[in-house]
Structure formats: structure tokens, C-alpha cells
PDB file of N, CA and C in Angstrom:
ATOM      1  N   UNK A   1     152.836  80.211 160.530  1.00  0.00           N
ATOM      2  CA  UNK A   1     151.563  80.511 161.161  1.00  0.00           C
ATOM      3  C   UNK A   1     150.695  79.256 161.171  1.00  0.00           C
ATOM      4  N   UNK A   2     150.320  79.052 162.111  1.00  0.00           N
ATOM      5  CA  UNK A   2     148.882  77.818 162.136  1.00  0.00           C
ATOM      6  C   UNK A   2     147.928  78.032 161.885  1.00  0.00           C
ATOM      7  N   UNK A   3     147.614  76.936 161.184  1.00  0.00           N
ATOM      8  CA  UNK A   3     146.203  77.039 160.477  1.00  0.00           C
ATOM      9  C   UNK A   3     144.623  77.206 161.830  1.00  0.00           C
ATOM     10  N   UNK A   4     143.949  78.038 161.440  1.00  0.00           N
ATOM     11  CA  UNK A   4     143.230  77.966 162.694  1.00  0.00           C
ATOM     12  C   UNK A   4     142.103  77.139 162.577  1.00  0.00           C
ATOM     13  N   UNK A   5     142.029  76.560 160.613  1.00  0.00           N
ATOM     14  CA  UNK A   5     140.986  75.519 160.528  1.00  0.00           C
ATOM     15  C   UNK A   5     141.408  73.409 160.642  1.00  0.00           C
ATOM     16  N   UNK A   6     142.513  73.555 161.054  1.00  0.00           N
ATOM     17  CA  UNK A   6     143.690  72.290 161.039  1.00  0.00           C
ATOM     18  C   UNK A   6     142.561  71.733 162.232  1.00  0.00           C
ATOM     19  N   UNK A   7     142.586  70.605 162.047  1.00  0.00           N
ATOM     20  CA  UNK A   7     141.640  69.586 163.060  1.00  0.00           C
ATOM     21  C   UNK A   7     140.179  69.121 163.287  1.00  0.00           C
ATOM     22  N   UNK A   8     139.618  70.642 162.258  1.00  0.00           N
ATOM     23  CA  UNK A   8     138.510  70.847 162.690  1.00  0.00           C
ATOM     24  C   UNK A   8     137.394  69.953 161.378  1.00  0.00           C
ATOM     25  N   UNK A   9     136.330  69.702 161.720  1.00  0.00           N
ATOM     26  CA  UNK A   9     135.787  68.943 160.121  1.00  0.00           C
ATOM     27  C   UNK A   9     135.564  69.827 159.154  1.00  0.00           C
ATOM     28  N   UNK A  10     135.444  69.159 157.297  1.00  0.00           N
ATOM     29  CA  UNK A  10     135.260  69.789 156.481  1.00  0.00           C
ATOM     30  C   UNK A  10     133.699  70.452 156.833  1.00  0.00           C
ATOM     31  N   UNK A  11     133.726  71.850 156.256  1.00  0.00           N
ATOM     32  CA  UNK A  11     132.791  72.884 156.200  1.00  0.00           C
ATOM     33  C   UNK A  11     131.473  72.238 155.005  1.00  0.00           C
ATOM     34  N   UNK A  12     130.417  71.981 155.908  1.00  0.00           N
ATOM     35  CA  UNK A  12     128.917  71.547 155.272  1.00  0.00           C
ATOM     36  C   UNK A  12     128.564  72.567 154.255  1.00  0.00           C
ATOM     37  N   UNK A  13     128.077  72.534 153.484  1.00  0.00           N
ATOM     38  CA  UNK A  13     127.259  73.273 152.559  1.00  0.00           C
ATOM     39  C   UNK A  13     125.689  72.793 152.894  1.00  0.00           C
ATOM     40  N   UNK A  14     124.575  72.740 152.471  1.00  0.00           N
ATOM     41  CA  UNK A  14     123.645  72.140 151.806  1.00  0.00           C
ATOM     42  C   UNK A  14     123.520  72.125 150.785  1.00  0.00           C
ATOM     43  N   UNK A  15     122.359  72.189 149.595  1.00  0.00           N
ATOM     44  CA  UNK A  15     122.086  72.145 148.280  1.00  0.00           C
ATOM     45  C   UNK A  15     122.239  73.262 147.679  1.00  0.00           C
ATOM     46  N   UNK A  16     121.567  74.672 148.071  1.00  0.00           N
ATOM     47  CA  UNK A  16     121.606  75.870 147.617  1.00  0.00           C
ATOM     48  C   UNK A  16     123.114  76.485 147.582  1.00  0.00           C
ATOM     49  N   UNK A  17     123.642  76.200 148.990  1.00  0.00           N
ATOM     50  CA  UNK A  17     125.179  76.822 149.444  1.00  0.00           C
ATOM     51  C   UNK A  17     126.170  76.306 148.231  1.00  0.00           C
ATOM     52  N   UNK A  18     125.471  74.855 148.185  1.00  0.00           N
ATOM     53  CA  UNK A  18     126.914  73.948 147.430  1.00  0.00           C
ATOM     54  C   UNK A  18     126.562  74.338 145.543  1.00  0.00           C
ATOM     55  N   UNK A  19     125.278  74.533 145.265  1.00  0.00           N
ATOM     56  CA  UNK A  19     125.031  75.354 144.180  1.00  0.00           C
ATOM     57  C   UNK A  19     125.540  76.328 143.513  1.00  0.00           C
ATOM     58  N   UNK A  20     125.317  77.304 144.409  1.00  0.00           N
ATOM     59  CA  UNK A  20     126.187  78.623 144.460  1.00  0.00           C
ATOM     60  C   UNK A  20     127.750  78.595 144.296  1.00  0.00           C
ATOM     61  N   UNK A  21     128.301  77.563 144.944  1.00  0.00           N
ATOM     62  CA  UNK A  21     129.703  77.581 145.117  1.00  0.00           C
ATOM     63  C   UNK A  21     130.127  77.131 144.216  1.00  0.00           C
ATOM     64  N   UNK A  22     129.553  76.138 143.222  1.00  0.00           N
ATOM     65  CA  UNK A  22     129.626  75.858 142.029  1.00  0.00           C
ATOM     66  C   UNK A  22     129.960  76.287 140.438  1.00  0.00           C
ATOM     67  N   UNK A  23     129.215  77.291 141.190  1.00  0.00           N
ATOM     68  CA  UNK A  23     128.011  78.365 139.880  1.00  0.00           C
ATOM     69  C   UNK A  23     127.248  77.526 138.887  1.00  0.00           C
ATOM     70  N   UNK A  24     125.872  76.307 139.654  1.00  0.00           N
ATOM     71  CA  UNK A  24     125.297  75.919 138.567  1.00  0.00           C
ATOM     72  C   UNK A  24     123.881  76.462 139.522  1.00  0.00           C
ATOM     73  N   UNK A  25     122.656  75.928 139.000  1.00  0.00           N
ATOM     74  CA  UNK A  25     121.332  76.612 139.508  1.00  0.00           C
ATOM     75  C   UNK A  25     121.383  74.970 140.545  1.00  0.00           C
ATOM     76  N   UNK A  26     120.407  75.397 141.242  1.00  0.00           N
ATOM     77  CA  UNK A  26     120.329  74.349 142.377  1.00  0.00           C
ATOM     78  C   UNK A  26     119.347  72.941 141.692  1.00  0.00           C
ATOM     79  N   UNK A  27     118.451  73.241 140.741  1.00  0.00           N
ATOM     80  CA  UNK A  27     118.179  72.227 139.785  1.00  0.00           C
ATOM     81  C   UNK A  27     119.003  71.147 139.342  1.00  0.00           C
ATOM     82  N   UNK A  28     119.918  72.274 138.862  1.00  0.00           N
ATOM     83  CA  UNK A  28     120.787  71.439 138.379  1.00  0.00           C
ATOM     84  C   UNK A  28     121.964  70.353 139.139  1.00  0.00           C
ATOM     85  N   UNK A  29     121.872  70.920 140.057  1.00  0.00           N
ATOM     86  CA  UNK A  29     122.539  69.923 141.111  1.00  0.00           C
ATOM     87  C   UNK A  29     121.967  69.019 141.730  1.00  0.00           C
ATOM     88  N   UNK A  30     120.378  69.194 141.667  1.00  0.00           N
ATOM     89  CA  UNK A  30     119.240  68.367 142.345  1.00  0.00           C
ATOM     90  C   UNK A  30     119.594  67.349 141.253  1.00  0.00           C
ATOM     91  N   UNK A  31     119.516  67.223 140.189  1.00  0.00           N
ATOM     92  CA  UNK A  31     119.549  66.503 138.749  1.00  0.00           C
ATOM     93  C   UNK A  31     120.891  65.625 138.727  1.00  0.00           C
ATOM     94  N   UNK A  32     121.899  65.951 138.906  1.00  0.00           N
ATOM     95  CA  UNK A  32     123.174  65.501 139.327  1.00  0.00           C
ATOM     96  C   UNK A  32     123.012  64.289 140.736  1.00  0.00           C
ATOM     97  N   UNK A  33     122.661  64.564 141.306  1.00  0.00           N
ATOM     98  CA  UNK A  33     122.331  64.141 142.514  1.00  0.00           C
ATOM     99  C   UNK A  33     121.399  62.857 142.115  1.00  0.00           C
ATOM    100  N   UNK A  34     120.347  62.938 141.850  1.00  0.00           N
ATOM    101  CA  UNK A  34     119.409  61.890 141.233  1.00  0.00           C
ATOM    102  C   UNK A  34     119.803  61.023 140.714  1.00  0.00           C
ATOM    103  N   UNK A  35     120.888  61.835 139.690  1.00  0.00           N
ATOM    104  CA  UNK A  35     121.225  60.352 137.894  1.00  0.00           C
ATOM    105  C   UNK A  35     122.726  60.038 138.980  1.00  0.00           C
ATOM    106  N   UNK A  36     123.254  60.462 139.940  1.00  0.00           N
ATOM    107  CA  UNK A  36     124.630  60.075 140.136  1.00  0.00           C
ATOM    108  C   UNK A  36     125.697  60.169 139.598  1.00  0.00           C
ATOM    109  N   UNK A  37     125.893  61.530 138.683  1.00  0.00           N
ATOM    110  CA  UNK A  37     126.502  62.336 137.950  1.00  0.00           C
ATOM    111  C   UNK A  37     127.563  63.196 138.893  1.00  0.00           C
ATOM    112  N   UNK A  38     126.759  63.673 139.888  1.00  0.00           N
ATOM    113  CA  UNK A  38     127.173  64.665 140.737  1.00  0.00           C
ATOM    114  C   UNK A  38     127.974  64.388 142.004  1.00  0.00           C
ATOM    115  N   UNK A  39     128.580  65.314 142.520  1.00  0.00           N
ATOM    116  CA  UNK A  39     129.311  65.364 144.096  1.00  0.00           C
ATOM    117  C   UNK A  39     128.646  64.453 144.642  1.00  0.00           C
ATOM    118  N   UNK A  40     129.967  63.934 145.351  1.00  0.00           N
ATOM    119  CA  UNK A  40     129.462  62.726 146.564  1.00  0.00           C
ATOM    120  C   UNK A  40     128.861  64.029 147.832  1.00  0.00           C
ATOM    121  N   UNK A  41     127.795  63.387 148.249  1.00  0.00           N
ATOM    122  CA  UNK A  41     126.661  64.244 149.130  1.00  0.00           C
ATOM    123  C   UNK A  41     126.442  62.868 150.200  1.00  0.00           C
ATOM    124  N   UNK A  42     126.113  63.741 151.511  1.00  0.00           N
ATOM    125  CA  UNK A  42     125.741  63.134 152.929  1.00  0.00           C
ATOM    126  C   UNK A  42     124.564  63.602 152.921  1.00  0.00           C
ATOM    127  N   UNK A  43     123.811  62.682 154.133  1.00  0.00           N
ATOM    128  CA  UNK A  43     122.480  62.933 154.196  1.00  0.00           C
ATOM    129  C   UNK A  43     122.537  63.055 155.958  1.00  0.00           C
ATOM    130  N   UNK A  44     122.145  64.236 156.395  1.00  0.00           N
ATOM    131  CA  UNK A  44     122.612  64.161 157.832  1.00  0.00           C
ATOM    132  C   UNK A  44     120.890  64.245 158.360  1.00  0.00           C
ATOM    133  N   UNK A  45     120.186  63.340 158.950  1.00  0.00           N
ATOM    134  CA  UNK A  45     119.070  63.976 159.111  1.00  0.00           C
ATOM    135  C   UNK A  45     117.731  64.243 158.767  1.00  0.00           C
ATOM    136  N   UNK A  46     117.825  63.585 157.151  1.00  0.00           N
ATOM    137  CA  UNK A  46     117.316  64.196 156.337  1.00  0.00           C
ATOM    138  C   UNK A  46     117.940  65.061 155.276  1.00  0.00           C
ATOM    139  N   UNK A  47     118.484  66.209 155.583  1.00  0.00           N
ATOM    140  CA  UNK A  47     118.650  67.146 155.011  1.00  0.00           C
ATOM    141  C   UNK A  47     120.614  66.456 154.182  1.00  0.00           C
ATOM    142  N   UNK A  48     120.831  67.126 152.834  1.00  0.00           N
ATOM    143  CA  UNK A  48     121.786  67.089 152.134  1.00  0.00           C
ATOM    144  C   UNK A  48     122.434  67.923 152.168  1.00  0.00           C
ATOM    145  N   UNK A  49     123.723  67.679 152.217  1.00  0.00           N
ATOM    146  CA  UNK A  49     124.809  68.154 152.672  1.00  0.00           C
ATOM    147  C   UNK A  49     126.105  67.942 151.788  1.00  0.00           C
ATOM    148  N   UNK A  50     127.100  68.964 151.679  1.00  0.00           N
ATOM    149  CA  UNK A  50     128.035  68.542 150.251  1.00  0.00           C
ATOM    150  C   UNK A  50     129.487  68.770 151.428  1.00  0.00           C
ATOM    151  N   UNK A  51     130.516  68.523 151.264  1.00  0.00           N
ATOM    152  CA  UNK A  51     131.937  68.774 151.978  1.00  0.00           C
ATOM    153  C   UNK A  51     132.171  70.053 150.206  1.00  0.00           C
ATOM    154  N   UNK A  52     132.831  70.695 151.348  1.00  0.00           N
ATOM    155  CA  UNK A  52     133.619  71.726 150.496  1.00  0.00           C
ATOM    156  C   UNK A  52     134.501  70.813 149.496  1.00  0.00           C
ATOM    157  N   UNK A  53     135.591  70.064 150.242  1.00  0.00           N
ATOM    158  CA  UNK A  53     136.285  69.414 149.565  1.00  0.00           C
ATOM    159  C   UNK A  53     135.642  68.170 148.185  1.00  0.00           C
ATOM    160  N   UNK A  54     134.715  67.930 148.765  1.00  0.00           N
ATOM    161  CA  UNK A  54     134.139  66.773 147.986  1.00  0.00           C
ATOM    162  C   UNK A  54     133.426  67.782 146.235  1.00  0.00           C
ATOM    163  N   UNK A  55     133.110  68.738 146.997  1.00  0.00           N
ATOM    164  CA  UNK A  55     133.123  69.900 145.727  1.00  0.00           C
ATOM    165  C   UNK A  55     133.948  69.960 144.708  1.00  0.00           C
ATOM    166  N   UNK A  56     134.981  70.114 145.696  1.00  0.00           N
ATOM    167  CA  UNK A  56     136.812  70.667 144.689  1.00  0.00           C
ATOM    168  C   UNK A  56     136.937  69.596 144.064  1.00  0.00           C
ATOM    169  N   UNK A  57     137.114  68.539 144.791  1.00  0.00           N
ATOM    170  CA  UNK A  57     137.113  67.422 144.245  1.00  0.00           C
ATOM    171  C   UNK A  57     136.420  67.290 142.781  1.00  0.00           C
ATOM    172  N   UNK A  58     135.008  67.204 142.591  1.00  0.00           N
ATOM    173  CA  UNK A  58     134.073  66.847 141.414  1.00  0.00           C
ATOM    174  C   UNK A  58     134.362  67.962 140.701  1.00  0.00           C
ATOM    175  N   UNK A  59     134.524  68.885 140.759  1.00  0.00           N
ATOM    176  CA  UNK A  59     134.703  70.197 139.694  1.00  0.00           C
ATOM    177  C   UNK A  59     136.519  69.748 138.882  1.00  0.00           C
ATOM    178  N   UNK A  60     137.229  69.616 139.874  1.00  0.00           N
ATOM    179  CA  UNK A  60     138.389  69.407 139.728  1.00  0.00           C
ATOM    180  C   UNK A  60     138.531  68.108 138.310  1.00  0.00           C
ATOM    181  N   UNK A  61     137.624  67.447 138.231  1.00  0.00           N
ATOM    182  CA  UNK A  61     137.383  66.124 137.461  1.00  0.00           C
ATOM    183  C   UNK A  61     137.890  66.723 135.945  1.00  0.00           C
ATOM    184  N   UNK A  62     136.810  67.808 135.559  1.00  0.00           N
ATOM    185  CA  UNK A  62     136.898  68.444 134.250  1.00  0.00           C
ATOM    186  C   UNK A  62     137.946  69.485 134.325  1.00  0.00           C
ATOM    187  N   UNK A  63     138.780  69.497 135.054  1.00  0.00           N
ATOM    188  CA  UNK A  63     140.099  70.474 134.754  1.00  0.00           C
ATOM    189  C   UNK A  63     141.052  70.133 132.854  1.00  0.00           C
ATOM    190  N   UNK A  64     141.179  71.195 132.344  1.00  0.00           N
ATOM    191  CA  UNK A  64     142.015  71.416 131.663  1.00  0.00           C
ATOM    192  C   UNK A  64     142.881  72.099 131.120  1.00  0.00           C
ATOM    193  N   UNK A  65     144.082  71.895 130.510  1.00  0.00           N
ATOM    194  CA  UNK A  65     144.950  72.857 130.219  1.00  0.00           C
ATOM    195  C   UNK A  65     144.730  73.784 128.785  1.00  0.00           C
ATOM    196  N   UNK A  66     143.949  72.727 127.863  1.00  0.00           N
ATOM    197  CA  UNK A  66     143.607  73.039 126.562  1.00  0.00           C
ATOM    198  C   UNK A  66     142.466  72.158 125.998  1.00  0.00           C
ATOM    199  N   UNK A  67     141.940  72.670 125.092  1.00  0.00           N
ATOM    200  CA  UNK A  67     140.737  71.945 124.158  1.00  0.00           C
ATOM    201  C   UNK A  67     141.574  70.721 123.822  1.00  0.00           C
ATOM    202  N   UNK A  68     142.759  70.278 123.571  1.00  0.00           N
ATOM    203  CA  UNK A  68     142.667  69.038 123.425  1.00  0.00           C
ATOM    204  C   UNK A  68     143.553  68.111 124.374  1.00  0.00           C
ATOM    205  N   UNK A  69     143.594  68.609 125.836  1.00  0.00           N
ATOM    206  CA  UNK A  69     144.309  67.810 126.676  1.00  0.00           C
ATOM    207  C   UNK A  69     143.461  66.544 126.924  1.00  0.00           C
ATOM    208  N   UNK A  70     144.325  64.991 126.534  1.00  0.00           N
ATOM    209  CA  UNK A  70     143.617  64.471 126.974  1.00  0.00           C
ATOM    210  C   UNK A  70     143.518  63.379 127.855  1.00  0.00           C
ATOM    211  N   UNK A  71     144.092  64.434 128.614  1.00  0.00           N
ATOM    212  CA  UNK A  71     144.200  63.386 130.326  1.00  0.00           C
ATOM    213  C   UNK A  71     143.062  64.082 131.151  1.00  0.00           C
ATOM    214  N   UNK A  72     142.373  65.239 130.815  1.00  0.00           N
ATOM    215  CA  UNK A  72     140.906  65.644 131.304  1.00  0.00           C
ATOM    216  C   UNK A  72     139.835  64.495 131.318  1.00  0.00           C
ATOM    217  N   UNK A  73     139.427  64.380 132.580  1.00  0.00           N
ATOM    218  CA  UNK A  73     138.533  63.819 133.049  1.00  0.00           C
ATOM    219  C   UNK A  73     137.163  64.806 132.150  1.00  0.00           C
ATOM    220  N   UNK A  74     135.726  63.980 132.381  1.00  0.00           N
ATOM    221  CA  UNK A  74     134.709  64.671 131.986  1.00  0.00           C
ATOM    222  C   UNK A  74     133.933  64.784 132.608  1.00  0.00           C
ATOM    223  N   UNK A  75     133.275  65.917 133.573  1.00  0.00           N
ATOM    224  CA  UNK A  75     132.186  66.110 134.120  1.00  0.00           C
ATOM    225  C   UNK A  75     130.754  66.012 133.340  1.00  0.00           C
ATOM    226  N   UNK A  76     130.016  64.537 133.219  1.00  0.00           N
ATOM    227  CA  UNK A  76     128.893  64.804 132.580  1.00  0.00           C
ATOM    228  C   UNK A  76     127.651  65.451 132.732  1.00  0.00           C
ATOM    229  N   UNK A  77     127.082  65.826 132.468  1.00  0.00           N
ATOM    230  CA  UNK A  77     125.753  66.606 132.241  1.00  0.00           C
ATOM    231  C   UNK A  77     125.055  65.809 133.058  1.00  0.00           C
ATOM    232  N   UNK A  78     123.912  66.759 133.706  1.00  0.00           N
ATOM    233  CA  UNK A  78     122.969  65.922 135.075  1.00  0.00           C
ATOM    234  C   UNK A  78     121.786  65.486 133.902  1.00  0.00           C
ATOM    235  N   UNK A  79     122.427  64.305 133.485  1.00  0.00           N
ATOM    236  CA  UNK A  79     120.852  63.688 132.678  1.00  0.00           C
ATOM    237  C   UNK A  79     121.309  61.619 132.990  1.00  0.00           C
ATOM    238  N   UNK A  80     120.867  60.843 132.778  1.00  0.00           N
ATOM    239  CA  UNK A  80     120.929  59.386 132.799  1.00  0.00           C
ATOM    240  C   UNK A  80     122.259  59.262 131.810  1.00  0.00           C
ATOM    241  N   UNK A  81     123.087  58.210 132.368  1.00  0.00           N
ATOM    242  CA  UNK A  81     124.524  57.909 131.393  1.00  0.00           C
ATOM    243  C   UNK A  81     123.953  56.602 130.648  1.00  0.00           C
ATOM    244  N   UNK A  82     124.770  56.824 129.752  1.00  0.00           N
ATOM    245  CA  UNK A  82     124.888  55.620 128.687  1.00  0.00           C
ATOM    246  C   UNK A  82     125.576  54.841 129.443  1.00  0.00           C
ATOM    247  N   UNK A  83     124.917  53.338 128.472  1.00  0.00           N
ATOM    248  CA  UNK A  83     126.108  52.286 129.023  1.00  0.00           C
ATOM    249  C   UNK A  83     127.254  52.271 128.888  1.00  0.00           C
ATOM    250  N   UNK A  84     127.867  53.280 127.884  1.00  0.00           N
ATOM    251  CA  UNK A  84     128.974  53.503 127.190  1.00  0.00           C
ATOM    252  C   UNK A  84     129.709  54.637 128.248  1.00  0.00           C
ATOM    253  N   UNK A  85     129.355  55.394 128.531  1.00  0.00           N
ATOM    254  CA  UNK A  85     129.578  56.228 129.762  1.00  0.00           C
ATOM    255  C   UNK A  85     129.943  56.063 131.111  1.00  0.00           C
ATOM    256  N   UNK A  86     129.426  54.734 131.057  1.00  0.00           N
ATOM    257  CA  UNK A  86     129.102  54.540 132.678  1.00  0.00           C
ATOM    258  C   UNK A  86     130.581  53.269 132.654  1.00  0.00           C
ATOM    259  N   UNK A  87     131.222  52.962 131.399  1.00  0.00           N
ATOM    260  CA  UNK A  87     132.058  52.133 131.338  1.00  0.00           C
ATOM    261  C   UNK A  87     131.219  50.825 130.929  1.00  0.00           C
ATOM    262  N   UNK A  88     130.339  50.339 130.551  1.00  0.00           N
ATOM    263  CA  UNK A  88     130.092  49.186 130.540  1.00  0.00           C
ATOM    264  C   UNK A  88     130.005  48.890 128.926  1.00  0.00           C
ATOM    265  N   UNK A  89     130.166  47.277 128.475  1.00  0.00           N
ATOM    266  CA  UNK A  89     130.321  47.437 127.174  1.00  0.00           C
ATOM    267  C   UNK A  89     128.896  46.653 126.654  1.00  0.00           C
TER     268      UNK A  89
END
């Protein structure tokens, strides 16, 4: 069967949509967004905009199999990174 979404561009969210799809409060993604913590986001206009995929993507970061797998990436908290965080020594 063919895909009937094959060709077509990834599906926009905005802030609230891409919130929701998340499951964090839209604060909190505003906050993410700010410190550069968060999903890579477009600005079409003005207005912010998330790709579905670019979602899967950033959530996908903190996937794990167990409390001590440790090839898990870490999704940090929407606050300012350390230098230590951010990789720098």
C-alpha cells in the first residue's frame, strides 16, 4: 500500500501543538527554546514552529532500556547548561 503522506512536507506543530505532543506544559518548552536545551524549531513568519520529526528526534535523545544503560543520551532540563554540560572544559 502507498503511503498517502510520501512526498509531502513534515507536519508543523506550533508551541502549544508541539507541547502537548510532548507531554510537557508549553512553559516549559518556551524555557527549552530560550536556554537551547530544546527541539530544533523554525520561525516561519514570526510565529514558531516544531517538525513532528524534529520532536521524535529530541525526545528520542533520552531513550532507555534501563536505569543504567549507558549509551542513553540526556535530555537536560530547560534551565542554562554548565560549562561542563555544554562539553566545554
Amino acid at each position: 500500500m502507498r503511503d498517502p503522506l510520501a512526498g509531502l512536507p513534515p507536519r508543523l506543530l506550533r508551541t502549544p501543538e508541539a507541547a502537548r505532543f510532548l507531554g510537557i506544559s508549553l512553559r516549559t518548552l518556551e524555557k527549552h527554546r530560550t536556554y537551547g536545551t530544546g527541539p530544533t524549531y523554525r520561525k516561519i513568519g514570526g510565529r514558531v514552529v516544531y517538525a513532528v520529526d524534529d520532536l521524535l528526534d529530541w525526545s528520542a535523545i533520552g531513550a532507555r532500556k534501563s536505569t543504567h544503560d549507558e549509551n542513553a543520551g540526556t535530555v537536560f532540563p530547560a534551565r542554562p547548561l554548565t560549562p561542563q554540560e555544554r562539553g566545554e572544559r
